[in-house]
Protein backbone atom coordinates (compact mmCIF):
# COMPACT_ATOMS: atom_id res chain seq x y z
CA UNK A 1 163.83 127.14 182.77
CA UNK A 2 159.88 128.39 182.62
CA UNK A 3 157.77 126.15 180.86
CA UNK A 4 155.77 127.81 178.53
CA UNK A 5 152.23 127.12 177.11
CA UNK A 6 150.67 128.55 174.10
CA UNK A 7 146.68 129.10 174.79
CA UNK A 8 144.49 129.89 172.28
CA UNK A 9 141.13 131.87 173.80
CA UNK A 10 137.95 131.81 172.09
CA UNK A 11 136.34 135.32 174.02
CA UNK A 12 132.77 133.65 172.70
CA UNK A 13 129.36 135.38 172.49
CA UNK A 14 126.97 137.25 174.60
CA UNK A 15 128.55 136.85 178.41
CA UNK A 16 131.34 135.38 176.87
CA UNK A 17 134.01 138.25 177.08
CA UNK A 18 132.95 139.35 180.24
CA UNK A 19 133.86 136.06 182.35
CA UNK A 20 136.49 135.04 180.18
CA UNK A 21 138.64 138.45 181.13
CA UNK A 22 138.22 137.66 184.81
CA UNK A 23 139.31 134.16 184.41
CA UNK A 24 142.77 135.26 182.34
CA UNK A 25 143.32 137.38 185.31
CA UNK A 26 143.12 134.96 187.62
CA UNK A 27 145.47 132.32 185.57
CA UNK A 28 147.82 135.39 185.03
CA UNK A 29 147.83 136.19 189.23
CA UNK A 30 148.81 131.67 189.40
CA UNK A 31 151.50 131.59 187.18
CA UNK A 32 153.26 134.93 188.58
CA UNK A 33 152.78 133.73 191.99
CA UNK A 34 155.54 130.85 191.34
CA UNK A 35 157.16 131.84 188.22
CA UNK A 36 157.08 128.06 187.49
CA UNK A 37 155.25 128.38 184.14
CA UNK A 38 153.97 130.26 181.62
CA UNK A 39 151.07 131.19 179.48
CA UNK A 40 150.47 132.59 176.33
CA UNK A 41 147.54 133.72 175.32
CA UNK A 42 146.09 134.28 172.35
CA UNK A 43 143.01 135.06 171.17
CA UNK A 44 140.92 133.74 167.91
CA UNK A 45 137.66 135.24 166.60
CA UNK A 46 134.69 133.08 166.20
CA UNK A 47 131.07 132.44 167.16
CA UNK A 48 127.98 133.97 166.36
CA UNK A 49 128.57 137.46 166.45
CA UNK A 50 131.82 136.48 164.58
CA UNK A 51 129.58 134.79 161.59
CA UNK A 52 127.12 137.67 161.30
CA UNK A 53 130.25 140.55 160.50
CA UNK A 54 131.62 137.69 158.21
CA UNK A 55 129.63 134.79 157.48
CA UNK A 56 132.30 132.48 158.93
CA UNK A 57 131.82 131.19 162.15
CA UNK A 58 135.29 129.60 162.86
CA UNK A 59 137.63 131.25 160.40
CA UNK A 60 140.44 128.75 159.32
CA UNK A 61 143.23 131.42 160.89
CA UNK A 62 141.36 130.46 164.10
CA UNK A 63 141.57 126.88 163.61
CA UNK A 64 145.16 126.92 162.47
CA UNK A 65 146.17 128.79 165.82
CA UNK A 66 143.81 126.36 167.88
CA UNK A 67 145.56 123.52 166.05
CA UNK A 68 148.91 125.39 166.79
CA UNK A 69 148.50 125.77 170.65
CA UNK A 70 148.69 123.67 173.69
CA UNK A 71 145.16 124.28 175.11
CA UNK A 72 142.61 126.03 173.96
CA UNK A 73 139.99 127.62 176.33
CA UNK A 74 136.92 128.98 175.31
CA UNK A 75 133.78 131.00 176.72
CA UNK A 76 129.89 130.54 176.19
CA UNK A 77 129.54 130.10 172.09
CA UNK A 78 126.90 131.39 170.07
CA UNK A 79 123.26 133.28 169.81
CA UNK A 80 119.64 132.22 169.79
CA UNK A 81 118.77 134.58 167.05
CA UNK A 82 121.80 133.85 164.94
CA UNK A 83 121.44 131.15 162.71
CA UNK A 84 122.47 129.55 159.95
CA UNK A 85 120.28 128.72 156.73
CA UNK A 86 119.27 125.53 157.89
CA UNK A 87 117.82 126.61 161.48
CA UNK A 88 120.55 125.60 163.26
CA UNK A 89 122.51 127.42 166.07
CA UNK A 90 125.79 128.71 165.67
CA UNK A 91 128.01 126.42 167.47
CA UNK A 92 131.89 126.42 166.87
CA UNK A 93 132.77 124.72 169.73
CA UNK A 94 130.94 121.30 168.30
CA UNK A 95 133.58 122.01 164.97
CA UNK A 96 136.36 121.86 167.46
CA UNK A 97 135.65 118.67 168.72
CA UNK A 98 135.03 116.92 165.41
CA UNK A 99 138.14 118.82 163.98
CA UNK A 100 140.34 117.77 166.39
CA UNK A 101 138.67 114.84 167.12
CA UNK A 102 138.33 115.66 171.21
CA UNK A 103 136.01 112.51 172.05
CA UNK A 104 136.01 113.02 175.28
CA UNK A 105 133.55 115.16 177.32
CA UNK A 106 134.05 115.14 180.31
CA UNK A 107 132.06 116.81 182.94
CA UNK A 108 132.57 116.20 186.56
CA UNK A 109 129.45 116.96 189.63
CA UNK A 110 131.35 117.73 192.84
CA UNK A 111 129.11 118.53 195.82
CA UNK A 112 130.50 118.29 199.12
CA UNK A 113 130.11 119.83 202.83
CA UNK A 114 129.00 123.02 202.99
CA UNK A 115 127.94 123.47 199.58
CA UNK A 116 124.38 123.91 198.68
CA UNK A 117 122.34 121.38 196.32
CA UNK A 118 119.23 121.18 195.39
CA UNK A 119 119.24 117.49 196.37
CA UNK A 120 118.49 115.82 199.87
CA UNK A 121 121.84 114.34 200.73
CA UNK A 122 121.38 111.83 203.76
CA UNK A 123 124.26 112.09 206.35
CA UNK A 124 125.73 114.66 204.02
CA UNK A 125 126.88 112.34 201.24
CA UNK A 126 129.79 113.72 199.32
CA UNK A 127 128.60 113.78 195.50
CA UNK A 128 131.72 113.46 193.38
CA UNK A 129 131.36 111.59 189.86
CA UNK A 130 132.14 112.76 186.47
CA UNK A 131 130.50 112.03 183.12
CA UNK A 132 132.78 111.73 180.07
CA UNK A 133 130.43 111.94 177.30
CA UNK A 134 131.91 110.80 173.73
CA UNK A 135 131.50 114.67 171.44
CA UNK A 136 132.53 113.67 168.12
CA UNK A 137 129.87 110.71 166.41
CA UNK A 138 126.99 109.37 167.96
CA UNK A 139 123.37 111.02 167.48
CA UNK A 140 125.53 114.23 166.72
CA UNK A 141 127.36 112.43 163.81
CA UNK A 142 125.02 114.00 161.06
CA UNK A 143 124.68 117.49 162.89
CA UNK A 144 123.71 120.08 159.81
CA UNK A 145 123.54 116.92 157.40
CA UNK A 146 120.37 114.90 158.28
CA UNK A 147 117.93 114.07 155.50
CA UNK A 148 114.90 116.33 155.76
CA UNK A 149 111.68 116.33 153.47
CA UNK A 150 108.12 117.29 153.79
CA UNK A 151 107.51 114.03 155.40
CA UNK A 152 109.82 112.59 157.39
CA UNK A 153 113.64 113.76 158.77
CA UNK A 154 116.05 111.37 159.73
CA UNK A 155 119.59 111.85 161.58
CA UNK A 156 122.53 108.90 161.57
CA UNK A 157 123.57 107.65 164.92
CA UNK A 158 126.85 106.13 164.55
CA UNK A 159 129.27 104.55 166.63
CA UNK A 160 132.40 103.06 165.83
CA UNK A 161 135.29 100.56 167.39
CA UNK A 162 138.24 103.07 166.95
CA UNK A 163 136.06 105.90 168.86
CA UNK A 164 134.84 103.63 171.32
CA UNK A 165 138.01 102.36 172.33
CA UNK A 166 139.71 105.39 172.56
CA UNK A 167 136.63 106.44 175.08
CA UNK A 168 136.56 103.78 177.19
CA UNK A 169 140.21 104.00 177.59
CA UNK A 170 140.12 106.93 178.60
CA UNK A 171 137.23 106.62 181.23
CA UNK A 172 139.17 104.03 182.90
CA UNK A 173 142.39 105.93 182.82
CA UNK A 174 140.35 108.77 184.56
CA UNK A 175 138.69 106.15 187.38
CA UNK A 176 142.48 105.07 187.73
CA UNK A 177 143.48 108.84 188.54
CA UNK A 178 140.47 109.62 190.83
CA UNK A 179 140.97 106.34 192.90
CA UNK A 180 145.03 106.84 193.15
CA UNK A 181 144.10 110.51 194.20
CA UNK A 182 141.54 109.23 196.61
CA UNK A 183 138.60 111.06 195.54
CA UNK A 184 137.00 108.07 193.04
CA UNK A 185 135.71 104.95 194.07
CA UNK A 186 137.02 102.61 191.13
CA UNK A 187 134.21 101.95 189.03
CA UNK A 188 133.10 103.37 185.75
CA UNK A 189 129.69 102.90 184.40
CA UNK A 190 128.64 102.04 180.70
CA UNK A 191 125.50 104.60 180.33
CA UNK A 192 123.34 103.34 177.01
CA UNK A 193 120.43 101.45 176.12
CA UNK A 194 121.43 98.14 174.57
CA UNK A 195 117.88 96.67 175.45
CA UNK A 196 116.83 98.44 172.83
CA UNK A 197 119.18 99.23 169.81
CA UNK A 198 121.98 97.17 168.38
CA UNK A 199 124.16 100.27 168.17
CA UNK A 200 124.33 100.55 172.09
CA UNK A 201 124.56 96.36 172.54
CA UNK A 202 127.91 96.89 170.37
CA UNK A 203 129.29 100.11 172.39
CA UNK A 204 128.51 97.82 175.95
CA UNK A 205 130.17 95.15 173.93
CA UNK A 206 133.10 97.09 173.54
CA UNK A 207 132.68 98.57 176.92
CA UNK A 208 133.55 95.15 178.56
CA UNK A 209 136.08 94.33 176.42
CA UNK A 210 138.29 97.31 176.90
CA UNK A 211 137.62 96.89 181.17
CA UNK A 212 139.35 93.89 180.54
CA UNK A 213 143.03 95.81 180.66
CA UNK A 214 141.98 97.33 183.85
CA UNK A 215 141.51 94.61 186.47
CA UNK A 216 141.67 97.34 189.23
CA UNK A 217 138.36 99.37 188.29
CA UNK A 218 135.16 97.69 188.51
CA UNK A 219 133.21 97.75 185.54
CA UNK A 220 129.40 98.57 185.39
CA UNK A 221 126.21 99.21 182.66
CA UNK A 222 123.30 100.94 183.54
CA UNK A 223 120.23 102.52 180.96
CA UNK A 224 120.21 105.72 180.33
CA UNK A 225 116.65 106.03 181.76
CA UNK A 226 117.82 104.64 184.61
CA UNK A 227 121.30 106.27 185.21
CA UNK A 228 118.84 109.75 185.09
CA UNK A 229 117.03 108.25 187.86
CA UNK A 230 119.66 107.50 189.99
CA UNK A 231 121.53 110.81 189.57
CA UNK A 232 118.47 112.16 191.35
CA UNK A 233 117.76 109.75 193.67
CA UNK A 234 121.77 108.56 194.54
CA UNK A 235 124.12 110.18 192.83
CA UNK A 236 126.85 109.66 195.67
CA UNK A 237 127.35 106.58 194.23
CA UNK A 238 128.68 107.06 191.02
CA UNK A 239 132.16 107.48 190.18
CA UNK A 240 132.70 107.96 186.70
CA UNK A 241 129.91 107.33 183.79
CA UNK A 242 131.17 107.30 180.26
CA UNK A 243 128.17 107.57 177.69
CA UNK A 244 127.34 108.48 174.02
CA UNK A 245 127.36 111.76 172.57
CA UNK A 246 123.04 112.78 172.91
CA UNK A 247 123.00 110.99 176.04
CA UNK A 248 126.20 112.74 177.78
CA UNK A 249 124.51 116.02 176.06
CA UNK A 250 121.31 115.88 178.32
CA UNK A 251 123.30 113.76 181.01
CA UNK A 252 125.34 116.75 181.59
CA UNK A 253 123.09 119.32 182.35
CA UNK A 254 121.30 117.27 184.88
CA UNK A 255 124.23 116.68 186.17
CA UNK A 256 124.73 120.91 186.48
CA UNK A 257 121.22 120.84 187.94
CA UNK A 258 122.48 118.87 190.94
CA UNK A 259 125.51 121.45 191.49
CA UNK A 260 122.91 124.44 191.64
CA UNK A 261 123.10 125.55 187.86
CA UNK A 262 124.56 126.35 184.44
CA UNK A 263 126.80 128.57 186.21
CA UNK A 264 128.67 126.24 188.49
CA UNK A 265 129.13 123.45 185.41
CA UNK A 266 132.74 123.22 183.63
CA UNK A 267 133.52 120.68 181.08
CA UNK A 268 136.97 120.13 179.16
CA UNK A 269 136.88 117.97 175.30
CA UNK A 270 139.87 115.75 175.32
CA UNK A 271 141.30 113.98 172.07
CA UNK A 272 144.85 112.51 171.72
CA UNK A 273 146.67 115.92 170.94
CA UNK A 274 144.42 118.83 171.51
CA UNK A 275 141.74 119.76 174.43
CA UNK A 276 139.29 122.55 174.70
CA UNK A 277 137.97 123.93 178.32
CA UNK A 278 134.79 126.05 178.37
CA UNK A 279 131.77 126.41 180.68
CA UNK A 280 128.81 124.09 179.92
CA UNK A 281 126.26 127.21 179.71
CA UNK A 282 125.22 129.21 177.12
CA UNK A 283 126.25 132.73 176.45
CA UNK A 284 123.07 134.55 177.97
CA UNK A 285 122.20 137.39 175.49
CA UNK A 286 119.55 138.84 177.81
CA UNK A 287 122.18 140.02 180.77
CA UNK A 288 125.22 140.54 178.30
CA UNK A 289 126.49 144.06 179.12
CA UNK A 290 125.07 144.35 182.98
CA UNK A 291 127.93 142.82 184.79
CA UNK A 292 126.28 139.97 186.58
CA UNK A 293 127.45 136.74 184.76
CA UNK A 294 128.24 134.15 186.69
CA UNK A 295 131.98 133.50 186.45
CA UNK A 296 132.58 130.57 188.01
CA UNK A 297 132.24 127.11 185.39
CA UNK A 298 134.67 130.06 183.24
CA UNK A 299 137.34 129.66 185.90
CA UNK A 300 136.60 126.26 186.58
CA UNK A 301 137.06 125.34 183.13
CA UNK A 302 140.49 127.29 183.82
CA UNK A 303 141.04 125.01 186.56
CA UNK A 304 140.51 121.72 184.70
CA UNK A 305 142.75 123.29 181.68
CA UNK A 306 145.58 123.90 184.14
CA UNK A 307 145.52 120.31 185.75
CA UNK A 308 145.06 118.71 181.94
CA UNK A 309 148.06 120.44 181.31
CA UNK A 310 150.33 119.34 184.45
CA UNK A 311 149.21 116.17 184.33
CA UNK A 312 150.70 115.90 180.48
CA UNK A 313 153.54 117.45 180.48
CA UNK A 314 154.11 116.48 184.38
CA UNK A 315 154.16 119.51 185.19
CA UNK A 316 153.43 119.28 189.39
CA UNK A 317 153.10 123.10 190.07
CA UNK A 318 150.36 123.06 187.24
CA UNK A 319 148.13 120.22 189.04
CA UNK A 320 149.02 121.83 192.32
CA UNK A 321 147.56 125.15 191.15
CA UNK A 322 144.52 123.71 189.27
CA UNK A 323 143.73 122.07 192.59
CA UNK A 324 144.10 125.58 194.45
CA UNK A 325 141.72 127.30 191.93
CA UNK A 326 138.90 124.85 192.84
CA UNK A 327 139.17 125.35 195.78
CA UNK A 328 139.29 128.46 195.90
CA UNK A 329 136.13 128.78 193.90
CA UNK A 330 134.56 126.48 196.62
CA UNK A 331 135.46 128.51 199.12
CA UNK A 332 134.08 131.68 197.58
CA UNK A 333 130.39 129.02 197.01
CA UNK A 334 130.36 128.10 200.74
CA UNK A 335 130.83 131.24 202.07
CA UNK A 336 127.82 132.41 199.87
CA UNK A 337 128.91 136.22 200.24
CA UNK A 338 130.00 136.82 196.72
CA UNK A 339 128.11 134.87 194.47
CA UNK A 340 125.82 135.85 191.59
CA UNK A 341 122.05 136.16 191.30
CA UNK A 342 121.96 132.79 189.27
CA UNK A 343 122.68 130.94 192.50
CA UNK A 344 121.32 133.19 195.05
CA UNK A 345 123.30 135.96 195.46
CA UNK A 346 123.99 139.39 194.61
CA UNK A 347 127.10 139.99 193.50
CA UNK A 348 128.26 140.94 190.17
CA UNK A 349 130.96 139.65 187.60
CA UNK A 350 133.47 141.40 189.03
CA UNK A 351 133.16 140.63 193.11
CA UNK A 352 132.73 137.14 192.45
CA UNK A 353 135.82 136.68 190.28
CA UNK A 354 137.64 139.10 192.35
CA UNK A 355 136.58 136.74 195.93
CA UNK A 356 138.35 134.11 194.25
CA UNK A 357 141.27 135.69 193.79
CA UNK A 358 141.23 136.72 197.53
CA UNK A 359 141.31 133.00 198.38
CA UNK A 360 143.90 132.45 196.46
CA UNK A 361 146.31 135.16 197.61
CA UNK A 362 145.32 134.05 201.21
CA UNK A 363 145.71 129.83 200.33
């Protein structure tokens, strides 16, 4: 019998539409090629453009078919120009990970042979970590509620045990998977800056005491100043980094600076029942309409959806194909033909999606 998966879609703003159709076409040419599963897609308004026909920015019909579904992927979110009273951007995607409580962010940096980086990598050092950044409290637990006056404006950081544990769990069950699958070296990192704030001496605090039911990972702390250092100057030597919300915000985009760009960044939000997959860029107003997004953290965002999914419901044809669309897309990267103008190419939407699907017909 075919498994099936319900997927709700979130099309998004701006660029949105136009790399998330690729992408569907792309999962819909996987799960025909084996018949071994398959997905149902449905799509849910929201986002900027959304709130300005409506004033809602994530209807509740939205959220009830989100909450309804087994994955939920979802394209670049929002506009600079739409706002709401308070000055602040349109973002649905942060509502989805405090409604469903995804607290985990997790954004891996893969750079390896043959790909280009902006970085000097001596003897070709393979540059494979991920960041799981916590998305639901931290500095972003008062996000639209902060206190402001004409003197002074204040936002709540706040972390808690229950969070926290879940987190670090998690982070170690991830090193756990990347070392049995040979790609991780067995050590997570504690990214925070208990020197200075109580806050972060109680998340380390927890931090060690959750590594203690994992003997087989090496556990590690590092400052935040620091870890952004070292992501510059020897990022081949992180495996995975697990952080606070603020910090894995600005965390993550360096880390997209040392694959090449916005563009080439996926990220998934994992809770206990629901996850959400999107790119980690923004939806690009300025070259919405002329056909040369870049597709490719859209389908790799596919790609991490499809292994999340195999890995839960052990599913192997799933993880087998989520590993196929990667590479796929690296193949399509090294060969440096197809790629958009973001990353030094010239190719439009289109070509670029449509090269990976050429690798993958040819895999």
């Amino acid at each position: 019998m075919v498994s099936e998966f319900k997927i709700t879609v979130f099309e998004g703003d701006g660029i949105g539409p136009e790399i998330m159709a690729p992408t569907l076409k792309i999962l819909e040419h996987l799960q025909n090629t084996h018949s071994a599963y398959s997905l149902i897609f449905s799509t849910a308004a929201a986002g900027a453009a959304h709130y300005v026909k409506t004033k809602e920015s994530l209807p509740e019909s939205s959220l009830s078919l989100a909450r309804s579904s087994d994955a939920i992927l979802l394209s670049a979110m929002g506009l600079p120009d739409v706002r709401y009273d308070d000055g602040t951007e349109i973002s649905p995607q942060i509502d989805l990970r405090k409604e469903f409580n995804l607290y985990a962010g997790v954004r891996p940096v893969v750079v390896r042979d043959g790909k280009s980086c902006p970085l000097i990598r001596p003897n070709g050092e393979t540059i494979d970590f991920v960041l799981i950044r916590e998305s639901t409290e931290g500095l972003f637990h008062t996000q639209g509620k902060g206190e402001v006056t004409e003197t002074e404006a204040k936002e709540t950081l706040l972390i808690t045990r229950q969070v926290s544990e879940k987190l670090f769990d998690f982070a170690f069950n991830y090193a756990t998977q990347r070392k049995a699958a040979g790609v991780g070296k067995g050590h997570v990192t504690c990214v925070d800056k208990a020197n200075v704030f109580r806050a972060f001496a109680f998340f380390r605090k927890i931090f060690y005491e959750r590594a203690k039911n994992f003997p087989d990972i090496d556990a590690r702390h590092a400052y935040v100043d620091a870890t952004a250092l070292w992501m510059v100057q020897q990022p081949w030597n992180f495996d995975v980094l697990v952080t606070e919300n603020m910090f894995g915000d600005i965390l993550s985009d360096l880390g997209a600076g040392i694959l090449g760009g916005l563009g080439l960044a996926p990220s998934a939000d994992i809770g206990d029942d629901h996850a959400v997959f999107q790119p980690c860029h923004g939806s690009a107003p300025d070259i919405a309409g002329k056909g040369i997004a870049n597709p490719f953290a859209m389908i790799l965002s596919a790609s991490m959806m499809l292994d999340w999914l195999g890995h839960r419901h052990n599913h192997r044809q799933m993880i087998l194909d989520a590993a196929l669309l990667k590479e796929a897309v690296n193949a399509v990267l090294t060969d440096g033909n197809s790629i958009t103008a973001d990353i030094g190419g010239n190719a439009t939407t289109t070509t670029a999606a449509n090269a990976v699907l050429q690798q993958l017909t040819v895999q």
